[in-house]
N, C-alpha and C. Protein backbone atom coordinates (compact mmCIF):
# COMPACT_ATOMS: atom_id res chain seq x y z
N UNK A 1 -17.27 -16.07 -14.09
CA UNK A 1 -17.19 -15.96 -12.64
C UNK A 1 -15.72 -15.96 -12.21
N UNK A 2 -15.62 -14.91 -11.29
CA UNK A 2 -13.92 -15.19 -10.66
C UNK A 2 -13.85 -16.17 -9.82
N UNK A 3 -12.39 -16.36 -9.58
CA UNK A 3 -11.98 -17.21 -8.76
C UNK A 3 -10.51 -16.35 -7.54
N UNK A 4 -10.70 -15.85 -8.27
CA UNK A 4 -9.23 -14.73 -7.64
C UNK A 4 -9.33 -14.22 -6.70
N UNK A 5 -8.55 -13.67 -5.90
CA UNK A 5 -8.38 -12.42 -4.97
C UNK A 5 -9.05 -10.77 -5.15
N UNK A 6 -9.94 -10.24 -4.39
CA UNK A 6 -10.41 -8.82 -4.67
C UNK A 6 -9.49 -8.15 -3.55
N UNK A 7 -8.95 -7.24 -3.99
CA UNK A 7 -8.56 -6.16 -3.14
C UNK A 7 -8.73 -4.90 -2.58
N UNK A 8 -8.98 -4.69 -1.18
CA UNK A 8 -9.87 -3.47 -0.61
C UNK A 8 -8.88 -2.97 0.11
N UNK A 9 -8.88 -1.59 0.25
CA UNK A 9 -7.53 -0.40 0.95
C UNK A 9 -9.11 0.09 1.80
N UNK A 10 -8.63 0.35 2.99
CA UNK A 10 -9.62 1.56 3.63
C UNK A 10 -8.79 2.13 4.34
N UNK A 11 -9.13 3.56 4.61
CA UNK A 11 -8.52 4.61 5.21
C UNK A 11 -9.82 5.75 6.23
N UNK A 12 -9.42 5.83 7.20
CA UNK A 12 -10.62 6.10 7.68
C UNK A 12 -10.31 8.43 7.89
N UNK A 13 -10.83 8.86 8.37
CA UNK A 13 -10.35 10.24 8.92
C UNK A 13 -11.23 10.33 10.52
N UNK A 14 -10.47 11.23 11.20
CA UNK A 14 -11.14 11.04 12.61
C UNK A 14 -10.87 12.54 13.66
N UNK A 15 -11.72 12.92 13.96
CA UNK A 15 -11.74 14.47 14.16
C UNK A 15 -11.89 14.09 15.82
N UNK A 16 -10.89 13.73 16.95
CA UNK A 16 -10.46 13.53 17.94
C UNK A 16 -11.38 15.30 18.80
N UNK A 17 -11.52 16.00 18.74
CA UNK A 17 -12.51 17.05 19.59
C UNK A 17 -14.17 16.86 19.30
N UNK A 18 -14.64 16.50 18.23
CA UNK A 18 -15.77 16.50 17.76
C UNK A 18 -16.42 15.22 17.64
N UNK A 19 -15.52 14.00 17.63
CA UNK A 19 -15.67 12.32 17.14
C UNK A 19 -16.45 12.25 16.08
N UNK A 20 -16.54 13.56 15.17
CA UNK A 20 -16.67 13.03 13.59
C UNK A 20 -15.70 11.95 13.17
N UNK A 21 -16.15 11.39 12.42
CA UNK A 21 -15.57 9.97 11.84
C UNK A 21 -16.28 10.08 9.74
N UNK A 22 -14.98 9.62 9.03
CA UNK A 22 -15.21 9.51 7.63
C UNK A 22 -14.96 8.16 7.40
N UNK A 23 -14.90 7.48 6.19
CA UNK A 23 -14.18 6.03 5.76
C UNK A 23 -14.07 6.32 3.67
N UNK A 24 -12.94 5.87 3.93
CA UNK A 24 -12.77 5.67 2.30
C UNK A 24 -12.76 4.46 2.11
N UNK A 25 -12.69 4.09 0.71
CA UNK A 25 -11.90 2.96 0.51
C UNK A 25 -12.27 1.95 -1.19
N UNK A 26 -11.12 2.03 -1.83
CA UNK A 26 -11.14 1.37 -2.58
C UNK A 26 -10.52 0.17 -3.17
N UNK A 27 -11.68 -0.30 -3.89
CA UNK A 27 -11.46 -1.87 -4.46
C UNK A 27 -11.36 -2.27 -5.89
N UNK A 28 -10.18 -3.18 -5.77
CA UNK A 28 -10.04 -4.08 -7.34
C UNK A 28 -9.99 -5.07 -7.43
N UNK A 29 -10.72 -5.88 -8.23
CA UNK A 29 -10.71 -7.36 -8.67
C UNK A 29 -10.30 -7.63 -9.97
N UNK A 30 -10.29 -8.68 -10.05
CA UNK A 30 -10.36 -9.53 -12.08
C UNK A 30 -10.95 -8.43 -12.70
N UNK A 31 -12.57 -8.37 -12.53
CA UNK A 31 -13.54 -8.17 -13.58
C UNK A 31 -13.42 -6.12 -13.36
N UNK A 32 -12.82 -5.54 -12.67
CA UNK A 32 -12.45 -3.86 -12.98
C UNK A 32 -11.32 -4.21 -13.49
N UNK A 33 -11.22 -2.89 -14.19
CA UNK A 33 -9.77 -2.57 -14.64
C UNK A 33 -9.31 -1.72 -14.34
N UNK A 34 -10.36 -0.83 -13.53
CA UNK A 34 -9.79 0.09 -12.56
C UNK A 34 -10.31 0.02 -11.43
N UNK A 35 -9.59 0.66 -10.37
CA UNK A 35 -10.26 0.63 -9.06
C UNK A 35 -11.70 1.01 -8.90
N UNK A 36 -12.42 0.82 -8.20
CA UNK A 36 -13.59 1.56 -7.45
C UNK A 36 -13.55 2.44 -5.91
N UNK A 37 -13.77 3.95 -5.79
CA UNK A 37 -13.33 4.75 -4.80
C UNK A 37 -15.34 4.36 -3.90
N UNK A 38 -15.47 4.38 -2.66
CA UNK A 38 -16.42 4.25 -2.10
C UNK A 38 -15.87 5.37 -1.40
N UNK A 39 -16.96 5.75 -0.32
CA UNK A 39 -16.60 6.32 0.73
C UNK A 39 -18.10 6.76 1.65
N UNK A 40 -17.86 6.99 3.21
CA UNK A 40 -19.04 7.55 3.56
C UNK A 40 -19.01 8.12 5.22
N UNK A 41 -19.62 8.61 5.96
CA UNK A 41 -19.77 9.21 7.07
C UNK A 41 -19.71 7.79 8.28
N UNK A 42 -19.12 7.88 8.69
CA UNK A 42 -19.10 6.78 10.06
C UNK A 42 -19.98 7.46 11.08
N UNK A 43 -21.12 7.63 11.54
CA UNK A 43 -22.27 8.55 12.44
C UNK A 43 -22.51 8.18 13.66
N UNK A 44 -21.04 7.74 14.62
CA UNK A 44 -21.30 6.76 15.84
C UNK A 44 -20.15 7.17 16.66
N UNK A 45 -20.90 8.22 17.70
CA UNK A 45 -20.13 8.96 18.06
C UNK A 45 -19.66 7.79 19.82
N UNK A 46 -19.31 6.87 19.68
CA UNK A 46 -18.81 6.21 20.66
C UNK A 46 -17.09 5.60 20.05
N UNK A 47 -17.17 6.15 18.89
CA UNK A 47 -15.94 5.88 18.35
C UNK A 47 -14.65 7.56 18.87
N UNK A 48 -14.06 6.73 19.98
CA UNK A 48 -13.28 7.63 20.57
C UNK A 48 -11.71 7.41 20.50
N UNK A 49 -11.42 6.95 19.13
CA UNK A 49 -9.86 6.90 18.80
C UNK A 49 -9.87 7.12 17.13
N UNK A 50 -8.23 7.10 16.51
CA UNK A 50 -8.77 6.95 15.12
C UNK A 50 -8.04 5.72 15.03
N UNK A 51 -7.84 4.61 15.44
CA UNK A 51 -7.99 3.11 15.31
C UNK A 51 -9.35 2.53 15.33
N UNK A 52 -10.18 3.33 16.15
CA UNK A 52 -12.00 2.81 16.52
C UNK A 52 -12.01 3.24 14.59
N UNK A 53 -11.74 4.58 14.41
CA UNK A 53 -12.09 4.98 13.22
C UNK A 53 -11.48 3.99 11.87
N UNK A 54 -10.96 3.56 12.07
CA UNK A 54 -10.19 2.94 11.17
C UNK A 54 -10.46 1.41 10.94
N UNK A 55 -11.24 0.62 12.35
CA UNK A 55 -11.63 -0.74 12.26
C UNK A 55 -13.03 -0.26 11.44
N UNK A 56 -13.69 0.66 12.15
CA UNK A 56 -15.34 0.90 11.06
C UNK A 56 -14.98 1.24 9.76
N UNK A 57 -14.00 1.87 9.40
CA UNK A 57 -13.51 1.99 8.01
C UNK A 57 -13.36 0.46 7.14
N UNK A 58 -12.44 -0.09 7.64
CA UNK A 58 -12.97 -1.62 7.48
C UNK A 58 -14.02 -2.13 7.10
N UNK A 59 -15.07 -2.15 7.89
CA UNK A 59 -16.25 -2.64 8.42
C UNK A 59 -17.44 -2.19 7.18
N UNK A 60 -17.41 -0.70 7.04
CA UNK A 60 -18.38 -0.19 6.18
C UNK A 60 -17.89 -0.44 4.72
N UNK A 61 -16.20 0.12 4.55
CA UNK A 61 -15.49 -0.57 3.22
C UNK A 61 -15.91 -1.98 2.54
N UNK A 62 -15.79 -2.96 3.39
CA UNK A 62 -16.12 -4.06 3.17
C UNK A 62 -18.12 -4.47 2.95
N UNK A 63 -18.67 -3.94 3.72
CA UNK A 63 -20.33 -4.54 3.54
C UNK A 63 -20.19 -3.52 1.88
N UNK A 64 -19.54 -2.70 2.04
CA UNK A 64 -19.89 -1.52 0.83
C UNK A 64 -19.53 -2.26 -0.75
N UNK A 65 -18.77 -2.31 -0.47
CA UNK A 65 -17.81 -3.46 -1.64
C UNK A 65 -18.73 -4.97 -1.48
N UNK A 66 -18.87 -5.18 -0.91
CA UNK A 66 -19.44 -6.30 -1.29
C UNK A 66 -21.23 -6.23 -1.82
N UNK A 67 -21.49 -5.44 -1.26
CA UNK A 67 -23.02 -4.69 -1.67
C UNK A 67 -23.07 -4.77 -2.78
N UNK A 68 -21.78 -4.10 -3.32
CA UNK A 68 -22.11 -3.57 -5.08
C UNK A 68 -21.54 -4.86 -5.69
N UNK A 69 -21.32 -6.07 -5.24
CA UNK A 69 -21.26 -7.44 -5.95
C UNK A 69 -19.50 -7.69 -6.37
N UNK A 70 -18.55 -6.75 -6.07
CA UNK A 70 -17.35 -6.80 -6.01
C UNK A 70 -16.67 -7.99 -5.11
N UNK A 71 -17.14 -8.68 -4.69
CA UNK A 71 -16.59 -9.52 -3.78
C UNK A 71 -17.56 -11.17 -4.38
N UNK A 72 -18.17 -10.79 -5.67
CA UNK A 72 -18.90 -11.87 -5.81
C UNK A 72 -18.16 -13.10 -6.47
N UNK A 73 -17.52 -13.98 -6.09
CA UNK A 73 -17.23 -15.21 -7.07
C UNK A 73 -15.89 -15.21 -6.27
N UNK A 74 -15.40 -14.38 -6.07
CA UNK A 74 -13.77 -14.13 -5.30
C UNK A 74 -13.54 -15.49 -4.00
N UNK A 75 -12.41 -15.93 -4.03
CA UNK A 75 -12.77 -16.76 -3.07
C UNK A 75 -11.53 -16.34 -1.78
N UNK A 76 -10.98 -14.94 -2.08
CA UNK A 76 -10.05 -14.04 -1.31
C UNK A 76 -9.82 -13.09 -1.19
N UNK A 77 -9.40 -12.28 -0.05
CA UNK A 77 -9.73 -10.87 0.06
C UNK A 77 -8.29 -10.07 0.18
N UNK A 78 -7.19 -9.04 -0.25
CA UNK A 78 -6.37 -8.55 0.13
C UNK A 78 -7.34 -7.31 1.08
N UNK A 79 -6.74 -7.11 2.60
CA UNK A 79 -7.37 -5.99 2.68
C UNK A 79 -6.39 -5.10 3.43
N UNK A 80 -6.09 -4.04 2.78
CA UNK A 80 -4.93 -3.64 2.98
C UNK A 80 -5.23 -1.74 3.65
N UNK A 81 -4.38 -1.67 4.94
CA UNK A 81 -4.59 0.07 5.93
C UNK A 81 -3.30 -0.13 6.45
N UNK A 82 -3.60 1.35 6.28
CA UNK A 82 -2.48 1.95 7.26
C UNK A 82 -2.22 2.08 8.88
N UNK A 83 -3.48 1.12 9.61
CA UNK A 83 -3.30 1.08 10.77
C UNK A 83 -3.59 -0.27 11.42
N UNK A 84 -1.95 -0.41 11.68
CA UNK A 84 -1.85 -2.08 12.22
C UNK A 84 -2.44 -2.31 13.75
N UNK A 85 -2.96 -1.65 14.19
CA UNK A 85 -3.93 -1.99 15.53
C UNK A 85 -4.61 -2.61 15.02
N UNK A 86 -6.15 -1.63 13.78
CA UNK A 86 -7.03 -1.83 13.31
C UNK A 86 -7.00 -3.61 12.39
N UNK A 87 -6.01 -3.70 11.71
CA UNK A 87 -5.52 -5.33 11.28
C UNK A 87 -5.01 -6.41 12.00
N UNK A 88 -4.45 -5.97 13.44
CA UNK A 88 -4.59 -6.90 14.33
C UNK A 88 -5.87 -7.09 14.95
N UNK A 89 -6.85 -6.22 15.13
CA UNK A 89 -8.20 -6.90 15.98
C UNK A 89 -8.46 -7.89 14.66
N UNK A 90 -8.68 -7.72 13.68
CA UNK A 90 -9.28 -8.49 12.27
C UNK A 90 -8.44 -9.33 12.30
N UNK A 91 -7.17 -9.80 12.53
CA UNK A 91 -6.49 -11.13 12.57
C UNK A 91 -6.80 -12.14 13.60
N UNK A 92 -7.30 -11.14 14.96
CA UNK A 92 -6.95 -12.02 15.80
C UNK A 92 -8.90 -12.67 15.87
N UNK A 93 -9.61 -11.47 15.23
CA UNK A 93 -11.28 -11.90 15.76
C UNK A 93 -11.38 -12.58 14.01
N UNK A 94 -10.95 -13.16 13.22
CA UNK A 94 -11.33 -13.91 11.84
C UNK A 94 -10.32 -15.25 11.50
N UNK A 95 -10.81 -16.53 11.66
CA UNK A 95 -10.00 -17.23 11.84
C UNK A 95 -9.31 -17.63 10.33
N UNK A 96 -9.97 -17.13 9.89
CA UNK A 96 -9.16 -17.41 7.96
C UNK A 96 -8.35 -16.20 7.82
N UNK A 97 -7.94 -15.37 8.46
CA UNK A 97 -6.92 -13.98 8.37
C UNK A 97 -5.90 -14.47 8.19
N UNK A 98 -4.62 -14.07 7.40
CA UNK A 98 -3.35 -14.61 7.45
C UNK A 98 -3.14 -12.98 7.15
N UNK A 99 -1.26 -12.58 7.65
CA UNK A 99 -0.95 -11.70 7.78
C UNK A 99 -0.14 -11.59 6.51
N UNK A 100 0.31 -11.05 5.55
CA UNK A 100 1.34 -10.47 4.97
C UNK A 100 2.27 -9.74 4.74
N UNK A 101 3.47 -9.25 5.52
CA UNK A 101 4.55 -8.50 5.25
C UNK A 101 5.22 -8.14 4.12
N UNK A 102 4.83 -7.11 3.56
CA UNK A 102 5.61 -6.65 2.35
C UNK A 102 7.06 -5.94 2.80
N UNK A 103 7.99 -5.46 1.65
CA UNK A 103 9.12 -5.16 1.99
C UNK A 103 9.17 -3.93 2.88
N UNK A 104 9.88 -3.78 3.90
CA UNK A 104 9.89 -2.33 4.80
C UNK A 104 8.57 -2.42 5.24
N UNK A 105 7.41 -2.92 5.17
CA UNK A 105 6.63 -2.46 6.33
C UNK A 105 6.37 -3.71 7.59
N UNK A 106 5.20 -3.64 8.46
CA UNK A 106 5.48 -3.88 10.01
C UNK A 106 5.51 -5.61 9.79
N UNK A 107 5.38 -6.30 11.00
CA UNK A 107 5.29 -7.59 10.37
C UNK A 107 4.80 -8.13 11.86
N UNK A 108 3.40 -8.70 11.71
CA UNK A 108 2.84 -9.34 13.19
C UNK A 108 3.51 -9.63 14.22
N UNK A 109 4.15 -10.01 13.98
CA UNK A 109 5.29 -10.82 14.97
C UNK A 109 5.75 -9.87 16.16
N UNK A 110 6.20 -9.08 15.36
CA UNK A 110 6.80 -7.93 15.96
C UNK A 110 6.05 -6.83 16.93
N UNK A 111 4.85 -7.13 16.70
CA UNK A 111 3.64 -5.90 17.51
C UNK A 111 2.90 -6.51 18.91
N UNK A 112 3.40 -4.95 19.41
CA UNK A 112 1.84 -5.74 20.56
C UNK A 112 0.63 -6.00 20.63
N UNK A 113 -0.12 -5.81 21.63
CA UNK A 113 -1.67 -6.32 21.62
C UNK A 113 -2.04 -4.95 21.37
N UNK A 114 -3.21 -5.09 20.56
CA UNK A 114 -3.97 -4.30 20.43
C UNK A 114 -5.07 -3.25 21.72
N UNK A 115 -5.46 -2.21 21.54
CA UNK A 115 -5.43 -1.60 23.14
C UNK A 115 -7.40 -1.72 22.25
N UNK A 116 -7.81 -1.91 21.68
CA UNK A 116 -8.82 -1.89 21.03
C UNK A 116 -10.08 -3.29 21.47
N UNK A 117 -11.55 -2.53 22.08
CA UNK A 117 -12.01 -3.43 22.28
C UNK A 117 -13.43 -2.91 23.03
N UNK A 118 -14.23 -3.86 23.52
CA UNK A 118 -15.04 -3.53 23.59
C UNK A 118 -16.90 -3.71 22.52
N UNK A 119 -17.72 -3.27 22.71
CA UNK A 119 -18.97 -3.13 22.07
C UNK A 119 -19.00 -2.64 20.60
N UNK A 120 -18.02 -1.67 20.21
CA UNK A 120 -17.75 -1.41 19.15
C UNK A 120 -17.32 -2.29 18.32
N UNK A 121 -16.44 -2.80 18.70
CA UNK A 121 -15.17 -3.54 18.06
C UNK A 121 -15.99 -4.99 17.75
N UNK A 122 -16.79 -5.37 18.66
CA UNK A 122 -17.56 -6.24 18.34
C UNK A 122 -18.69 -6.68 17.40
N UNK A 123 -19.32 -5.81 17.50
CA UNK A 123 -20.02 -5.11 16.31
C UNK A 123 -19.63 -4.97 14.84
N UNK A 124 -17.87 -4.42 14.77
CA UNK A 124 -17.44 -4.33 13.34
C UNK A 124 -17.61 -5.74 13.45
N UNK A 125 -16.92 -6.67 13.68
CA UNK A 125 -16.22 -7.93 13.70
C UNK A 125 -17.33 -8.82 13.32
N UNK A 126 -18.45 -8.51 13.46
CA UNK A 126 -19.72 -9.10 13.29
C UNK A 126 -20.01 -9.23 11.89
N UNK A 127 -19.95 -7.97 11.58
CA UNK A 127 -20.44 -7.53 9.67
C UNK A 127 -18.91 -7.99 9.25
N UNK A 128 -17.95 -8.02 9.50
CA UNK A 128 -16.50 -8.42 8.48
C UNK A 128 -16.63 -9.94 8.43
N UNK A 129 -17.35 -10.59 9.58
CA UNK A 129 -16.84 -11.78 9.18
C UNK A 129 -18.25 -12.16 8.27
N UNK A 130 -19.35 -11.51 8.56
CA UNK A 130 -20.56 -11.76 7.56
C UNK A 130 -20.08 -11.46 6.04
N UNK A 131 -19.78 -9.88 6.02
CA UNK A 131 -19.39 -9.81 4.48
C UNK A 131 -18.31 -11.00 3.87
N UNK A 132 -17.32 -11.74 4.63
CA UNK A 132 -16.16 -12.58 4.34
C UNK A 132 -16.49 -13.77 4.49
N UNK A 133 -17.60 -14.20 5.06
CA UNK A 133 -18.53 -14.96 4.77
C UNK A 133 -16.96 -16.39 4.52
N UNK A 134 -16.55 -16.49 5.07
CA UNK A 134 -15.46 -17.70 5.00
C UNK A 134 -14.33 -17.82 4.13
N UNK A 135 -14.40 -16.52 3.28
CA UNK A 135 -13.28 -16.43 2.62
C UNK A 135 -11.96 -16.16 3.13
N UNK A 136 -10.61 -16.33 2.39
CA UNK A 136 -9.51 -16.34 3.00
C UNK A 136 -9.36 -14.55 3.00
N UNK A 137 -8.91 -14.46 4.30
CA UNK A 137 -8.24 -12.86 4.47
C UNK A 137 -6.54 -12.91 4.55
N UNK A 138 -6.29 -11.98 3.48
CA UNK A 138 -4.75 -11.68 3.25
C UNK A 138 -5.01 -9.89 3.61
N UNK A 139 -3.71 -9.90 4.81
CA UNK A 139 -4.35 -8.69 5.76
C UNK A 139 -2.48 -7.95 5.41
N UNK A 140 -2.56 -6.26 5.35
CA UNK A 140 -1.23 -5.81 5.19
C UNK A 140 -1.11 -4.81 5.17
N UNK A 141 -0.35 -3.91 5.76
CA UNK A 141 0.48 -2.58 6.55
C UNK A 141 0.64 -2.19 5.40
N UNK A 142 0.29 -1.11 5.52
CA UNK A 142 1.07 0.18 4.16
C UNK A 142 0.88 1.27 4.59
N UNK A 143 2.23 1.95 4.36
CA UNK A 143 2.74 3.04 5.26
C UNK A 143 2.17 4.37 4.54
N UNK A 144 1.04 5.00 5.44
CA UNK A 144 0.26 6.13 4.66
C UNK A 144 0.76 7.16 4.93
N UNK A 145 0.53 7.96 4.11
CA UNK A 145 1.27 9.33 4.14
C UNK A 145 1.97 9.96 3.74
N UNK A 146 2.64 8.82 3.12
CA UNK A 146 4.45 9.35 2.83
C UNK A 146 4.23 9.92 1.59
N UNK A 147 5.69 10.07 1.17
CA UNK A 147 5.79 11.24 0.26
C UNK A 147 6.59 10.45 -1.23
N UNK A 148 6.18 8.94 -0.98
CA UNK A 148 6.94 7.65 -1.86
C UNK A 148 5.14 7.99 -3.22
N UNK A 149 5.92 7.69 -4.60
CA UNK A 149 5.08 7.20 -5.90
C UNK A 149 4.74 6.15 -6.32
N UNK A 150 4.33 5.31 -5.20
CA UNK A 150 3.76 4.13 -5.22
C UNK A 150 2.54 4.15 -5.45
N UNK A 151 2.38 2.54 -6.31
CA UNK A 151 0.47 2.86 -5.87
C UNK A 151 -0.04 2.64 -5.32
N UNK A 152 0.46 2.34 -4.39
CA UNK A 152 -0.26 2.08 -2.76
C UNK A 152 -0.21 2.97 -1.97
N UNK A 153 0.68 4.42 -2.29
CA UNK A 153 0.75 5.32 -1.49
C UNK A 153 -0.49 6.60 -2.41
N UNK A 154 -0.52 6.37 -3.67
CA UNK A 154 -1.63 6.80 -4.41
C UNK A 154 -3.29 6.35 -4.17
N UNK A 155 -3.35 4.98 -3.91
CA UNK A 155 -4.57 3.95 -3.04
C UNK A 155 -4.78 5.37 -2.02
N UNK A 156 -3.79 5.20 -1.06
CA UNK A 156 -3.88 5.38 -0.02
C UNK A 156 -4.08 6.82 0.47
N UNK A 157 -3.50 8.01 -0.33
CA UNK A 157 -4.45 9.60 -0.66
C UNK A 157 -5.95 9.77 -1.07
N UNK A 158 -6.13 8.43 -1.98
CA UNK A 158 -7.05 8.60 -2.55
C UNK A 158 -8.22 8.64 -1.32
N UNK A 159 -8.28 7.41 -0.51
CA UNK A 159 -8.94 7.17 0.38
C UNK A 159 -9.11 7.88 1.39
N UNK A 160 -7.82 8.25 1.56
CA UNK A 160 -7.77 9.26 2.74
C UNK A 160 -8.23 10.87 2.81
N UNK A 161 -8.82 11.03 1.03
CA UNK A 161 -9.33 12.24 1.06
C UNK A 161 -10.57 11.77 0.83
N UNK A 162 -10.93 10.68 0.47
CA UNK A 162 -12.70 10.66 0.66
C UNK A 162 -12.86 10.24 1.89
N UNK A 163 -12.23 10.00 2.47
CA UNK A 163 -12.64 9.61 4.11
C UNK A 163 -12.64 11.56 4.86
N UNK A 164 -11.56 11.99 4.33
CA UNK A 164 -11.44 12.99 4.88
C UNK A 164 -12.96 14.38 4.75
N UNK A 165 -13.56 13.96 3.36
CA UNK A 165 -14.39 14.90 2.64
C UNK A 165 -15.91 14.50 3.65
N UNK A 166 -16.02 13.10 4.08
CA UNK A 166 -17.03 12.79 4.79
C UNK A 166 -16.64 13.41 6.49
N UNK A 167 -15.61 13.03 7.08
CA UNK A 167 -15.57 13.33 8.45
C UNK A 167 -15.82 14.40 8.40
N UNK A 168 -15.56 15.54 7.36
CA UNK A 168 -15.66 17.07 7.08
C UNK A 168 -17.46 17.44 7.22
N UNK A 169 -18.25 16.42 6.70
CA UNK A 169 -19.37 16.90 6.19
C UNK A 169 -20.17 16.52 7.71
N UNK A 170 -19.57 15.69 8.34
CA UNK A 170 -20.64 15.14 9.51
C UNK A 170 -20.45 16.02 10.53
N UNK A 171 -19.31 16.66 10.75
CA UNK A 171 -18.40 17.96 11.42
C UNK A 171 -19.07 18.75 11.60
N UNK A 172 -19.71 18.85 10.35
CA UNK A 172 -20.51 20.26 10.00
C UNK A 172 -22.15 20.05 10.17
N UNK A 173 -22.82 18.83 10.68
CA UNK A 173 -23.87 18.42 10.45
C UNK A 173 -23.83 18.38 12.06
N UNK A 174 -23.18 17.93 12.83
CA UNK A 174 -22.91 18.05 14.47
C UNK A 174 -22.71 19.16 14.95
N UNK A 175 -21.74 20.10 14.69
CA UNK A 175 -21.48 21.70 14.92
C UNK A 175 -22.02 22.85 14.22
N UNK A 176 -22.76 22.78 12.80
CA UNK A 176 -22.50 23.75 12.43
C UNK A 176 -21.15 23.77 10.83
N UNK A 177 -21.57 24.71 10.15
CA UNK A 177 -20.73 24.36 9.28
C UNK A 177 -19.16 25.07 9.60
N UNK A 178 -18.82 25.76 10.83
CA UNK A 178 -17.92 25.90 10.99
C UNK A 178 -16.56 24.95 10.77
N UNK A 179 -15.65 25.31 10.01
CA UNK A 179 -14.36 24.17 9.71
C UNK A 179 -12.95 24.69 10.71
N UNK A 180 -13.27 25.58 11.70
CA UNK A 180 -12.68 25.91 12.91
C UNK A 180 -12.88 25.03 14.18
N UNK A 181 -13.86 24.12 14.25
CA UNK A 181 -14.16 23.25 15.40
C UNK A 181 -12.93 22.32 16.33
């Protein structure tokens, strides 16, 4: 049985004309030795930002990972995105959240309030703190996109194209398979 820290990246994709919504996201603990890639369709079209997109990325990442028993014995969670709105609602709505600043990226202190809120937001916050179930949250900024050979910037493609491959498919399940929408 572990005792350690599991670590979850989610990355969400978010089609701002259509409010298709995707989620990636993968996880490592002790007992992998390699990551695990999840991913799936977010189907809730009241999600009208891609921060909304990015807290359900969270939300489904996490029940998902923990579903498949990855979160079993762990008594801590790294959960690590590229969008510090989406990690401030989760700091401020989970009272075991602690923030972490790595080198060069954002650092709590420094940010404003989150513009995020509402029925939605409530809802994630519901299932994160169920799946976390009282465990400690270690929460942290990583700068997606870039063009750095990190493996957190590798995490972080990875996710962002299975998030991307789902917002694609629900796109096409709402409109039509047109990829012009």
């Amino acid at each position: 049985m572990a005792n350690g820290m599991a670590t979850v990246f989610t990355d969400a994709s978010f089609c701002p004309k259509t409010r298709a919504a995707g989620w990636g996201a993968w996880v490592i603990n002790s007992e992998l030795q390699r990551g695990l890639v999840f991913g799936g369709p977010i189907p809730d079209k009241r999600i009208t930002s891609a921060d909304h997109a990015e807290l359900q990325a969270m939300r489904f990442g996490l029940m998902r990972v923990k579903a498949a028993g990855h979160l079993d014995g762990h008594v801590a969670v790294m959960l690590q995105s590229d969008s510090v709105t989406a990690l401030q609602v989760v700091l401020r709505g989970y009272r075991n959240a602690m923030w972490t600043a790595g080198k060069g990226h954002k650092d709590v202190k420094r940010l404003n309030g989150t513009s995020l809120d509402g029925k939605l937001v409530h809802e994630a916050m519901i299932d994160i703190k169920h799946v976390l179930a009282g465990r400690a949250l270690w929460l942290r900024h990583v700068k997606g996109h870039g063009d750095s050979e990190t493996g957190r910037s590798w995490v972080n493609n990875v996710c962002d194209a299975e998030a991307k491959q789902h917002m694609r498919i629900l796109r096409a399940t709402y409109y039509g398979e047109s990829e012009n929408v």
